[in-house]
PDB file of N, CA and C in Angstrom:
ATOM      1  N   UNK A   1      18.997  19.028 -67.182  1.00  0.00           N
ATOM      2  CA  UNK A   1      19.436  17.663 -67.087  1.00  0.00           C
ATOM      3  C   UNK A   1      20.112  17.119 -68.344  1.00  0.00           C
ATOM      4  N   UNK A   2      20.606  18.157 -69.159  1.00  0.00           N
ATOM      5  CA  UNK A   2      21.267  17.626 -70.236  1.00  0.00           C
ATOM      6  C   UNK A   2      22.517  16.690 -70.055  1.00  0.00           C
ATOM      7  N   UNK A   3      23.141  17.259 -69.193  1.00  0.00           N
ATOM      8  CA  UNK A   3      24.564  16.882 -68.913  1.00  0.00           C
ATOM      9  C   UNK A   3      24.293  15.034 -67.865  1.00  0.00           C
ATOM     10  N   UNK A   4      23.428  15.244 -67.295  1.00  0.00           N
ATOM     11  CA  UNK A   4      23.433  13.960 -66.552  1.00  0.00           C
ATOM     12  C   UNK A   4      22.891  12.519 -67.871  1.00  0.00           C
ATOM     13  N   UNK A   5      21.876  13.776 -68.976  1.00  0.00           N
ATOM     14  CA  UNK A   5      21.682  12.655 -70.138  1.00  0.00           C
ATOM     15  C   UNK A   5      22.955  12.045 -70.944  1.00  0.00           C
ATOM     16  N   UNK A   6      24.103  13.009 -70.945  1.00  0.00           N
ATOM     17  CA  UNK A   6      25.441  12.745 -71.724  1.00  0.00           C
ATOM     18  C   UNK A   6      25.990  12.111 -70.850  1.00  0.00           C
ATOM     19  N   UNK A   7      25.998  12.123 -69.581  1.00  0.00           N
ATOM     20  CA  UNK A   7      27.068  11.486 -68.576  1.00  0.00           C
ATOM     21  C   UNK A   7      26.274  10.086 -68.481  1.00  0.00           C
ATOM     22  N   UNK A   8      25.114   9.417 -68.523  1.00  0.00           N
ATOM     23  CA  UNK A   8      24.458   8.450 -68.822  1.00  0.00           C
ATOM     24  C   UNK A   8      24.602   7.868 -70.202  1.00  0.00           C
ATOM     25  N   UNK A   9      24.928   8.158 -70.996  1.00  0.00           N
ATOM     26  CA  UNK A   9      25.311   7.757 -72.391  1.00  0.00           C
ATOM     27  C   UNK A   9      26.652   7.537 -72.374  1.00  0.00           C
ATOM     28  N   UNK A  10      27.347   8.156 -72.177  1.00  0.00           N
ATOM     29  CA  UNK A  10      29.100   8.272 -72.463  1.00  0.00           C
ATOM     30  C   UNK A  10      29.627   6.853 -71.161  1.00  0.00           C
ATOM     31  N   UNK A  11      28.763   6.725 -69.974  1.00  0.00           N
ATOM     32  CA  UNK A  11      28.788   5.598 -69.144  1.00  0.00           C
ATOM     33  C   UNK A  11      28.568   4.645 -69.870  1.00  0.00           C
ATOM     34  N   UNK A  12      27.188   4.667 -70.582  1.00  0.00           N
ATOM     35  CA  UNK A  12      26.878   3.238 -71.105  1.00  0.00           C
ATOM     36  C   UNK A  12      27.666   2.669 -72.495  1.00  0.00           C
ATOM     37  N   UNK A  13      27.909   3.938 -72.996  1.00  0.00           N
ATOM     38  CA  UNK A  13      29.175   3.734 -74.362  1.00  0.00           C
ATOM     39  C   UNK A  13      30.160   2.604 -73.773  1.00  0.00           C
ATOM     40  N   UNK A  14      30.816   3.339 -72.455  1.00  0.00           N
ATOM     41  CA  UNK A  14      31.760   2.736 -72.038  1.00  0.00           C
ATOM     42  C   UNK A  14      32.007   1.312 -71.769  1.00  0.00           C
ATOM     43  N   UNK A  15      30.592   1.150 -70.777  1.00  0.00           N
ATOM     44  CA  UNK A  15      30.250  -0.166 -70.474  1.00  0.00           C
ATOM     45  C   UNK A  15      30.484  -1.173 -71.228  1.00  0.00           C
ATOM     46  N   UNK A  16      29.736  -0.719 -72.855  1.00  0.00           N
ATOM     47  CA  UNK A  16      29.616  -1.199 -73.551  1.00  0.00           C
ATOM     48  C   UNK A  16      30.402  -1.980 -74.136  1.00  0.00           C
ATOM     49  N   UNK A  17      31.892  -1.114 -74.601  1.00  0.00           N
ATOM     50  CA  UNK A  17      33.018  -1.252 -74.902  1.00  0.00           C
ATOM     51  C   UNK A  17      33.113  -2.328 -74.121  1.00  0.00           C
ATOM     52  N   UNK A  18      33.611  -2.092 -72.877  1.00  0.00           N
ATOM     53  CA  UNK A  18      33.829  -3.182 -71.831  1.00  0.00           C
ATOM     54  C   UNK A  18      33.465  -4.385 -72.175  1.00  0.00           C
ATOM     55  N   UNK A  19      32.768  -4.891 -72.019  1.00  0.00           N
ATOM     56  CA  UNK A  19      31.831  -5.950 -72.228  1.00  0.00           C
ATOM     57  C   UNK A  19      32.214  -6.511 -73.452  1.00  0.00           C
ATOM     58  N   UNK A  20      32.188  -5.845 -74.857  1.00  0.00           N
ATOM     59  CA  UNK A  20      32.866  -6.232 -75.364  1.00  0.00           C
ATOM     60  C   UNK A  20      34.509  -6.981 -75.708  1.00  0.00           C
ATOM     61  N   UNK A  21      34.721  -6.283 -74.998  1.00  0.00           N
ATOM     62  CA  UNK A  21      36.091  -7.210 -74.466  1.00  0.00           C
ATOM     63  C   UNK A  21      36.322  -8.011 -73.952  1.00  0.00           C
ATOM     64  N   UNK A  22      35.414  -7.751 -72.351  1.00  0.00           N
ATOM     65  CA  UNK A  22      35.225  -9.123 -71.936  1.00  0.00           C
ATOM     66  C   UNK A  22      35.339 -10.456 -72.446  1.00  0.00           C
ATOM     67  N   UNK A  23      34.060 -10.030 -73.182  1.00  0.00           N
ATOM     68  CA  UNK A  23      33.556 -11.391 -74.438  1.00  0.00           C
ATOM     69  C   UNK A  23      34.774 -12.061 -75.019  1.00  0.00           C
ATOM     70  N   UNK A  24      35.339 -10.556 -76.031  1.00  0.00           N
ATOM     71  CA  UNK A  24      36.416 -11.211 -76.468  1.00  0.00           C
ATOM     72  C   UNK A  24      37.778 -12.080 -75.872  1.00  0.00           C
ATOM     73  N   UNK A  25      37.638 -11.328 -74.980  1.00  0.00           N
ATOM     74  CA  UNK A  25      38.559 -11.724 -74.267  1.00  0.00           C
ATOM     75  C   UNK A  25      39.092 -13.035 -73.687  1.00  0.00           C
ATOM     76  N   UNK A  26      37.503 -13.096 -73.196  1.00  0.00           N
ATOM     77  CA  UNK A  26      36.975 -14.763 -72.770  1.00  0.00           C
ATOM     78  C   UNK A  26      37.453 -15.712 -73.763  1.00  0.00           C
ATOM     79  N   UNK A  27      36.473 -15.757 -75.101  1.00  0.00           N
ATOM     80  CA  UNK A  27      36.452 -16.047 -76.231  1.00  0.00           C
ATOM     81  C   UNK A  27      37.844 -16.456 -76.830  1.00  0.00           C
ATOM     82  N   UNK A  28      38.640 -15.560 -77.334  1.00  0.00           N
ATOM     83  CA  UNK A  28      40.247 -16.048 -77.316  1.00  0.00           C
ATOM     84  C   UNK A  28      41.033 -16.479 -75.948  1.00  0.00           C
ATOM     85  N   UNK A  29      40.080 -16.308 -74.988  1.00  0.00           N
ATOM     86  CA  UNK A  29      41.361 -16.567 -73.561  1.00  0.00           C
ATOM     87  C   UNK A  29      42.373 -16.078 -73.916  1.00  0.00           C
ATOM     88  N   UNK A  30      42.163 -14.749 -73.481  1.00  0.00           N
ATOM     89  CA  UNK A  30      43.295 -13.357 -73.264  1.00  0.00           C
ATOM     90  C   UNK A  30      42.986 -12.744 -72.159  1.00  0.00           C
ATOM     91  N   UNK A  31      43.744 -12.658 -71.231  1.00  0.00           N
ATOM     92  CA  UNK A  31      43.345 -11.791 -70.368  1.00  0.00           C
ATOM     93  C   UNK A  31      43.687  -9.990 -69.963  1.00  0.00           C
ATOM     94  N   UNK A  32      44.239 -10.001 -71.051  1.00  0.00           N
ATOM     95  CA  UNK A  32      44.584  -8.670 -70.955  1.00  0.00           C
ATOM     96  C   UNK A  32      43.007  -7.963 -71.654  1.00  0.00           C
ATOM     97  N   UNK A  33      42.341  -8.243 -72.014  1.00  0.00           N
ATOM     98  CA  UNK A  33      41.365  -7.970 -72.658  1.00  0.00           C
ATOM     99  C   UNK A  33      40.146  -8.038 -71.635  1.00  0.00           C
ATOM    100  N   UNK A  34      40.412  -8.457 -70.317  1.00  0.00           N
ATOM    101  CA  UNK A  34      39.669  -8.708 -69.346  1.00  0.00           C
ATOM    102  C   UNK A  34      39.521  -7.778 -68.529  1.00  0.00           C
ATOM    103  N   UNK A  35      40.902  -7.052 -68.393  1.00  0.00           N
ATOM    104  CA  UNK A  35      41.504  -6.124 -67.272  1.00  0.00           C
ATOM    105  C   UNK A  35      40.372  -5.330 -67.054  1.00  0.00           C
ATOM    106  N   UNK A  36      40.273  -4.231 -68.228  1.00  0.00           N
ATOM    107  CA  UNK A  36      39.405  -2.788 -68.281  1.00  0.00           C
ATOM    108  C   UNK A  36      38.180  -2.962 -67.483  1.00  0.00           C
ATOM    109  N   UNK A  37      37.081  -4.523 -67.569  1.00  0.00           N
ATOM    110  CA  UNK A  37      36.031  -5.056 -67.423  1.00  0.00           C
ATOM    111  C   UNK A  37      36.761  -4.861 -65.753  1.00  0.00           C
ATOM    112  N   UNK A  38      37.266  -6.103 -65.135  1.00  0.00           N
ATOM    113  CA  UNK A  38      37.433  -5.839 -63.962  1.00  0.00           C
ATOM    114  C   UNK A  38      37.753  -4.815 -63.105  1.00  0.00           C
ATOM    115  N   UNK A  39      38.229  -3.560 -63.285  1.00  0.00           N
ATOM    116  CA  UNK A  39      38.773  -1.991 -63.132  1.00  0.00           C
ATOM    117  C   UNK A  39      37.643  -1.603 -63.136  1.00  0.00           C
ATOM    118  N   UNK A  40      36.774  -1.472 -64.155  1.00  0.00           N
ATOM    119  CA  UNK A  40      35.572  -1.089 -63.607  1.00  0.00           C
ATOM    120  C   UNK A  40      34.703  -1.258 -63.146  1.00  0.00           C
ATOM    121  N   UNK A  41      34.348  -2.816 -63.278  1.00  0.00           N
ATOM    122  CA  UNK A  41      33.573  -4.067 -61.897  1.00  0.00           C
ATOM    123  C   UNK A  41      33.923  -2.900 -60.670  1.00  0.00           C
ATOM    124  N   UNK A  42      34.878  -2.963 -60.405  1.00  0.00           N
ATOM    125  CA  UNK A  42      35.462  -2.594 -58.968  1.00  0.00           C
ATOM    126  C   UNK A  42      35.513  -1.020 -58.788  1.00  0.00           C
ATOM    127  N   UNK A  43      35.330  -0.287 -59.612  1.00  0.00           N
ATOM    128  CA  UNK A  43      34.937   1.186 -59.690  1.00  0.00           C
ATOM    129  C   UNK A  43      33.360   1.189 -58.940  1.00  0.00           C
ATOM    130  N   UNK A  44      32.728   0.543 -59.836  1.00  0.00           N
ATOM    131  CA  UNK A  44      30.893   0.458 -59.633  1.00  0.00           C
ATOM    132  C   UNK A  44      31.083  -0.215 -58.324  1.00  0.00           C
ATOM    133  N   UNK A  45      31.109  -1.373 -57.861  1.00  0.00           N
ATOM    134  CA  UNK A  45      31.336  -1.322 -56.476  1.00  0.00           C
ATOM    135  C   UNK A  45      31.583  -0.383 -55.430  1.00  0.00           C
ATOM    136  N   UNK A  46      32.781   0.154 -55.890  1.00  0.00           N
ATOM    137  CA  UNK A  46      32.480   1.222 -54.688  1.00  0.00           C
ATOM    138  C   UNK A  46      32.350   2.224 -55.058  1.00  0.00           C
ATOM    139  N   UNK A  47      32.019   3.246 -56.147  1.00  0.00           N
ATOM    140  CA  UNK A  47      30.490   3.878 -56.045  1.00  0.00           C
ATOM    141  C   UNK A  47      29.474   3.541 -55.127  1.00  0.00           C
ATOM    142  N   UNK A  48      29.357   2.349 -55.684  1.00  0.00           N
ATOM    143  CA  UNK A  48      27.923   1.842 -55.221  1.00  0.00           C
ATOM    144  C   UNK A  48      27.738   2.074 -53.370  1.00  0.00           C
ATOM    145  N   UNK A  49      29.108   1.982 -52.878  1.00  0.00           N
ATOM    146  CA  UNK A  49      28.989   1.655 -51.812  1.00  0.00           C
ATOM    147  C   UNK A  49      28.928   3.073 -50.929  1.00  0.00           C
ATOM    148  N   UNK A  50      30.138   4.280 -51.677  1.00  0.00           N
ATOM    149  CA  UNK A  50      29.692   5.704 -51.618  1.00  0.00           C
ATOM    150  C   UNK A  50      28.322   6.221 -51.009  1.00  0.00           C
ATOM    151  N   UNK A  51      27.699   5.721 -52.630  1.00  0.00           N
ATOM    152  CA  UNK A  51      26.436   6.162 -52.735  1.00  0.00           C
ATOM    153  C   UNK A  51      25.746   5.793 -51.628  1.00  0.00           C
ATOM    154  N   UNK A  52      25.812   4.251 -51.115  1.00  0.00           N
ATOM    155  CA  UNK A  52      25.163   3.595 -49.881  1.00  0.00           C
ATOM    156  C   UNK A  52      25.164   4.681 -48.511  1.00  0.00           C
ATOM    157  N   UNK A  53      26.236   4.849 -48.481  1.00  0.00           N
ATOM    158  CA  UNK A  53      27.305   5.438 -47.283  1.00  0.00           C
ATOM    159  C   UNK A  53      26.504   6.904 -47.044  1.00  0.00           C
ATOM    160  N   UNK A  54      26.469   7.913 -48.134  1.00  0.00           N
ATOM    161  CA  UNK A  54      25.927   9.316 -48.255  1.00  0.00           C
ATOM    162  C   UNK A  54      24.475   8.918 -48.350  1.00  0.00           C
ATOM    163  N   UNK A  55      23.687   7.908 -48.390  1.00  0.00           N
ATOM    164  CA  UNK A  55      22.590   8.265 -48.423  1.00  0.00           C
ATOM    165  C   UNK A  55      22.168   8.046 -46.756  1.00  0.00           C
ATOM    166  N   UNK A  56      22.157   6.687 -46.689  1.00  0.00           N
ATOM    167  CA  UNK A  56      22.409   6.728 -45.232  1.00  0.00           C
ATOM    168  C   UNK A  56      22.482   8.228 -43.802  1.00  0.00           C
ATOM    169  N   UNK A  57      23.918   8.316 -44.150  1.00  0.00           N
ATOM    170  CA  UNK A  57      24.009   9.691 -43.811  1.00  0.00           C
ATOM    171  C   UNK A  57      23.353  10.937 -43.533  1.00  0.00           C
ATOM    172  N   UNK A  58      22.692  10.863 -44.619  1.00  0.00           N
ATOM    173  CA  UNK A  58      21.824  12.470 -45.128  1.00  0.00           C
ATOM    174  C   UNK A  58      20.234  11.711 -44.906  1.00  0.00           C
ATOM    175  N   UNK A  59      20.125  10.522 -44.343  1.00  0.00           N
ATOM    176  CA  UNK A  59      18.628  10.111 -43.677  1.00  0.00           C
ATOM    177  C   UNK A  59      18.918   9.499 -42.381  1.00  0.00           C
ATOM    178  N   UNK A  60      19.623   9.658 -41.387  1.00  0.00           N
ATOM    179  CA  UNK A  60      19.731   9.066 -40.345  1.00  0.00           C
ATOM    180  C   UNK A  60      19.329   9.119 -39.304  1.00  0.00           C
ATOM    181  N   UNK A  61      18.131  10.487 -39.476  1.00  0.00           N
ATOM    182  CA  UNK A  61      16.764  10.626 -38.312  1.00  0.00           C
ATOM    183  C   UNK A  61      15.452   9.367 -38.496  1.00  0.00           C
ATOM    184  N   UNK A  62      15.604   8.884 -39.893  1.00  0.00           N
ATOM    185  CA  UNK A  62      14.624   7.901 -40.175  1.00  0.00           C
ATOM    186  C   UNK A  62      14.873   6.471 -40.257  1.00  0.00           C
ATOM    187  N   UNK A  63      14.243   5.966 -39.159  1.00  0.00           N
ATOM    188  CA  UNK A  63      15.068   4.276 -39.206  1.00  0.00           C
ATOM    189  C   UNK A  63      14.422   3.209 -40.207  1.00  0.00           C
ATOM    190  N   UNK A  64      13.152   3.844 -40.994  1.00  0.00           N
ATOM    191  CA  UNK A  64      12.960   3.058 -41.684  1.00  0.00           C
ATOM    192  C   UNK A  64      13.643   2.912 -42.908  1.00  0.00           C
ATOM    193  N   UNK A  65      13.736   4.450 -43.628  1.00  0.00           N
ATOM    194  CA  UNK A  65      14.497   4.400 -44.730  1.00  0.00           C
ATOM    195  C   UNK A  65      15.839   3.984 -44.738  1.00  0.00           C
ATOM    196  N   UNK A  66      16.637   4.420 -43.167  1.00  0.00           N
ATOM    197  CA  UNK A  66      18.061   3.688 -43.238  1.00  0.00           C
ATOM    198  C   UNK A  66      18.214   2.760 -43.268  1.00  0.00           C
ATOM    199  N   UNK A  67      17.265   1.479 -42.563  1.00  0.00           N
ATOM    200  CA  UNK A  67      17.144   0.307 -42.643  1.00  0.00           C
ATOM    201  C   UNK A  67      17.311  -0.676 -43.799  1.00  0.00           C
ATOM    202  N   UNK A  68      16.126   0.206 -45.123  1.00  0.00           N
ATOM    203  CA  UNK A  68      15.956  -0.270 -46.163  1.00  0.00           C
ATOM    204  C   UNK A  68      17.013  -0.020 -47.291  1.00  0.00           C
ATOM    205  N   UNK A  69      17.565   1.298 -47.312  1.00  0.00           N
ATOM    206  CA  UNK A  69      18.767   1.552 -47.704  1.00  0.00           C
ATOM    207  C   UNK A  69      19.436   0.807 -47.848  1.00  0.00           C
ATOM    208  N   UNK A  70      20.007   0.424 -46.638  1.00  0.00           N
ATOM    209  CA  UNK A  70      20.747  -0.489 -45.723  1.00  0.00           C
ATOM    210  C   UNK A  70      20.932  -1.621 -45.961  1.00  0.00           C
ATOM    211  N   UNK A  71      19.830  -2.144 -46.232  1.00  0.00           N
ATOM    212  CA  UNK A  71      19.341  -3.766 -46.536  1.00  0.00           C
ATOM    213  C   UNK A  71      19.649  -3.847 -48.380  1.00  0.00           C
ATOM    214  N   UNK A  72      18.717  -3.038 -48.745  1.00  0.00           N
ATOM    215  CA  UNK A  72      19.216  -2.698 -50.315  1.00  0.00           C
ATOM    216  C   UNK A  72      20.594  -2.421 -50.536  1.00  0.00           C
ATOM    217  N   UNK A  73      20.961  -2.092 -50.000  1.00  0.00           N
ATOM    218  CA  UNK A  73      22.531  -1.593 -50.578  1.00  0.00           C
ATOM    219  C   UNK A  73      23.296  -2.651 -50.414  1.00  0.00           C
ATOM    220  N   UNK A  74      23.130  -3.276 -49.342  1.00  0.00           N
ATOM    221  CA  UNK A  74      24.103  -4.186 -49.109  1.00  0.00           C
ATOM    222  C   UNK A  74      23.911  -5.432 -50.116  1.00  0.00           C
ATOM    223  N   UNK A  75      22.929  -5.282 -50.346  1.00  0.00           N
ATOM    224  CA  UNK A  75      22.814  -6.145 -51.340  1.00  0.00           C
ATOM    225  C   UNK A  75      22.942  -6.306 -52.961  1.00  0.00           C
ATOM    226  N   UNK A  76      23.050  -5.213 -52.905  1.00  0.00           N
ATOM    227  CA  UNK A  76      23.337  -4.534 -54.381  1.00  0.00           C
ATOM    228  C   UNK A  76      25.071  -4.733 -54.115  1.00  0.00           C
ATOM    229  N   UNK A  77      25.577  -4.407 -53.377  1.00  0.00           N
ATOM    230  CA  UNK A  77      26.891  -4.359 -53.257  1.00  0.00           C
ATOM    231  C   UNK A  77      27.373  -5.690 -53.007  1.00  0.00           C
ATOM    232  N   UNK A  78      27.028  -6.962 -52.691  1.00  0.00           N
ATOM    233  CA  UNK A  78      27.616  -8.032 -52.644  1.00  0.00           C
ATOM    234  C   UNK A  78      26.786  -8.902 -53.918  1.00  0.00           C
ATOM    235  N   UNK A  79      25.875  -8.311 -54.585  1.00  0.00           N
ATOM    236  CA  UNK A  79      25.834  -8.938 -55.975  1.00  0.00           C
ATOM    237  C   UNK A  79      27.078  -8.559 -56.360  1.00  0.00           C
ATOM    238  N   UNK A  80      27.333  -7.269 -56.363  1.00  0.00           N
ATOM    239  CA  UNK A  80      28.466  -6.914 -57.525  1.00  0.00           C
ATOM    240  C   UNK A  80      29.784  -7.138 -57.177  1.00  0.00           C
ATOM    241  N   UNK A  81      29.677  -7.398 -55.971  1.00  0.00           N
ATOM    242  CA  UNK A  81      31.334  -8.408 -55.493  1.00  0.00           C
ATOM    243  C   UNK A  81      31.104  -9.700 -56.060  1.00  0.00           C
ATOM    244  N   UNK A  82      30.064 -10.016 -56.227  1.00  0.00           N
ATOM    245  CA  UNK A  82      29.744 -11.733 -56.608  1.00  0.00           C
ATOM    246  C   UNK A  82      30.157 -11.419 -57.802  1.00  0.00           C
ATOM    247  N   UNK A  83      29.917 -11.157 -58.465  1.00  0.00           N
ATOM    248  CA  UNK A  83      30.101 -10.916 -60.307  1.00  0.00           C
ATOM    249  C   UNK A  83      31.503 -10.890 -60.141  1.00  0.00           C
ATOM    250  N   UNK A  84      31.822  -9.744 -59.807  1.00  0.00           N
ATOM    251  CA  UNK A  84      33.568  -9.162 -59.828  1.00  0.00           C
ATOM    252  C   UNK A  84      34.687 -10.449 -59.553  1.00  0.00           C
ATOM    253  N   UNK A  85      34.111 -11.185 -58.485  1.00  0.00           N
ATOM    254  CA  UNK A  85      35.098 -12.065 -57.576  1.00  0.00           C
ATOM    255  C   UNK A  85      35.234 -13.154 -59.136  1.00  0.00           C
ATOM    256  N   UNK A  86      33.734 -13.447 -59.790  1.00  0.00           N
ATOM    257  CA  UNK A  86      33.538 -14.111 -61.231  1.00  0.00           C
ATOM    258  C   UNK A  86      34.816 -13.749 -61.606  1.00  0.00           C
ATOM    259  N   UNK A  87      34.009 -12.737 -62.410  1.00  0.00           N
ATOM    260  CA  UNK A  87      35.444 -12.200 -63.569  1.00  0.00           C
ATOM    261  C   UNK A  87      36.665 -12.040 -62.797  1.00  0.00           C
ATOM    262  N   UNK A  88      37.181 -11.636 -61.922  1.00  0.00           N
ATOM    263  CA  UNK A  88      38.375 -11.411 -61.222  1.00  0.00           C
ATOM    264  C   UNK A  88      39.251 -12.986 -61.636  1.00  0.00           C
ATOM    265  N   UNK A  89      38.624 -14.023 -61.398  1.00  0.00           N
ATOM    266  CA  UNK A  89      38.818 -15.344 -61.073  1.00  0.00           C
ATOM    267  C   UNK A  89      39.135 -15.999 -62.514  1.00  0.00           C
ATOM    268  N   UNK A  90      38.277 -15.570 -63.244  1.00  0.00           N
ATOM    269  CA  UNK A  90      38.828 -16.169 -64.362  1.00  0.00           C
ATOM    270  C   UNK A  90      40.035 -15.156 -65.199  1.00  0.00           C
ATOM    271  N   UNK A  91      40.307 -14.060 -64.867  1.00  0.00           N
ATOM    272  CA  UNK A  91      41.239 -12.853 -65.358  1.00  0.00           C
ATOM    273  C   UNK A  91      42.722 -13.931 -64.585  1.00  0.00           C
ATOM    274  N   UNK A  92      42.146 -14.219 -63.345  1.00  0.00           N
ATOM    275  CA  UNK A  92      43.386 -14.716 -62.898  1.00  0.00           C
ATOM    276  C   UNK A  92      43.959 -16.169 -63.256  1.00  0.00           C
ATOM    277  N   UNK A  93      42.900 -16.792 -63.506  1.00  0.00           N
ATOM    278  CA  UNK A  93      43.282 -18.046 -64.235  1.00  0.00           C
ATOM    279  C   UNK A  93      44.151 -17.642 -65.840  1.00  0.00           C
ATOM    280  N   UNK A  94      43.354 -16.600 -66.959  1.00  0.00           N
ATOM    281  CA  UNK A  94      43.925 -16.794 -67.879  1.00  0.00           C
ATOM    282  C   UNK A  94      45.642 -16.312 -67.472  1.00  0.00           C
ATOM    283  N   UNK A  95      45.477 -15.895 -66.552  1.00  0.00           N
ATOM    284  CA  UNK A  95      46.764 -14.678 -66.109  1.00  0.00           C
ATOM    285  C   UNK A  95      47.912 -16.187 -65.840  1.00  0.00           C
ATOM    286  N   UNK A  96      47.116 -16.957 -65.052  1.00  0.00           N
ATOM    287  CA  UNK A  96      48.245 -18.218 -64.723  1.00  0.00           C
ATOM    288  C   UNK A  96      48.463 -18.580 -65.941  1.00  0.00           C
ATOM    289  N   UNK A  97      47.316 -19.143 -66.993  1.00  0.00           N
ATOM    290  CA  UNK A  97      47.924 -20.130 -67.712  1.00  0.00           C
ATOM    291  C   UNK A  97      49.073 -19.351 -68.520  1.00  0.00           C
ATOM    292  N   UNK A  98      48.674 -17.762 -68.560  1.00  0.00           N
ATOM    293  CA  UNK A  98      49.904 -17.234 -69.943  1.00  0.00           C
ATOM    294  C   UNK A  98      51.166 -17.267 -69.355  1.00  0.00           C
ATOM    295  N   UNK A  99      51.458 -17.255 -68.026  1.00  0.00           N
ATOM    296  CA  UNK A  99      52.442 -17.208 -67.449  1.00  0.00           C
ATOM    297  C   UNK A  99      53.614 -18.871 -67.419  1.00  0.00           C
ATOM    298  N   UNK A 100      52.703 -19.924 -67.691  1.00  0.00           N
ATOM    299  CA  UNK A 100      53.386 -21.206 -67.470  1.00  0.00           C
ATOM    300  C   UNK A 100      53.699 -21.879 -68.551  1.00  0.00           C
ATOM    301  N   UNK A 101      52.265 -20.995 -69.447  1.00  0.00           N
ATOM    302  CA  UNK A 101      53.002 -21.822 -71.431  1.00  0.00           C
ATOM    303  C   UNK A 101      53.803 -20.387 -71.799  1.00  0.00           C
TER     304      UNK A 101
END
């Protein structure tokens, strides 16, 4: 499990980065500094939703676990549209204002 420990680190590096920008981004109201954050909002989404999809799948003799899956996932997945639609929204606002000054 070495490699899933590096592929868990080198993710959260990333994240990290991200986020940082975000911030900044926010912070000066720049939105190009926003982008990377939203690109990958919307990566993890649908992962997320992948992941939903194949698990499902590979349990679909059991109606309890698909159920709960099911119920969990979907909900995990429209938090993270909730967030995204966030940041999306304000990426697009700074996006208007640079465009009109």
């Amino acid at each position: 499990l070495p490699d899933l420990a590096l592929a868990q680190t080198v993710t959260t590096a990333i994240d990290m980065v991200t986020i940082l920008m975000l911030l900044f981004g926010a912070w000066k109201e720049r939105a190009g500094w926003l982008l990377p954050k939203v690109l990958l909002m919307m990566c993890g989404v649908m992962h997320t939703l992948l992941i939903v999809v194949m698990w499902i799948v590979s349990i679909k003799h059991d109606a309890v676990h698909t159920t709960s899956v099911l119920l969990v996932g979907a909900l995990t997945i429209a938090l993270s549209l909730y967030f995204w639609v966030i940041v999306y929204s304000y990426y697009r606002l700074l996006e208007e204002r640079r465009v009109v000054h």
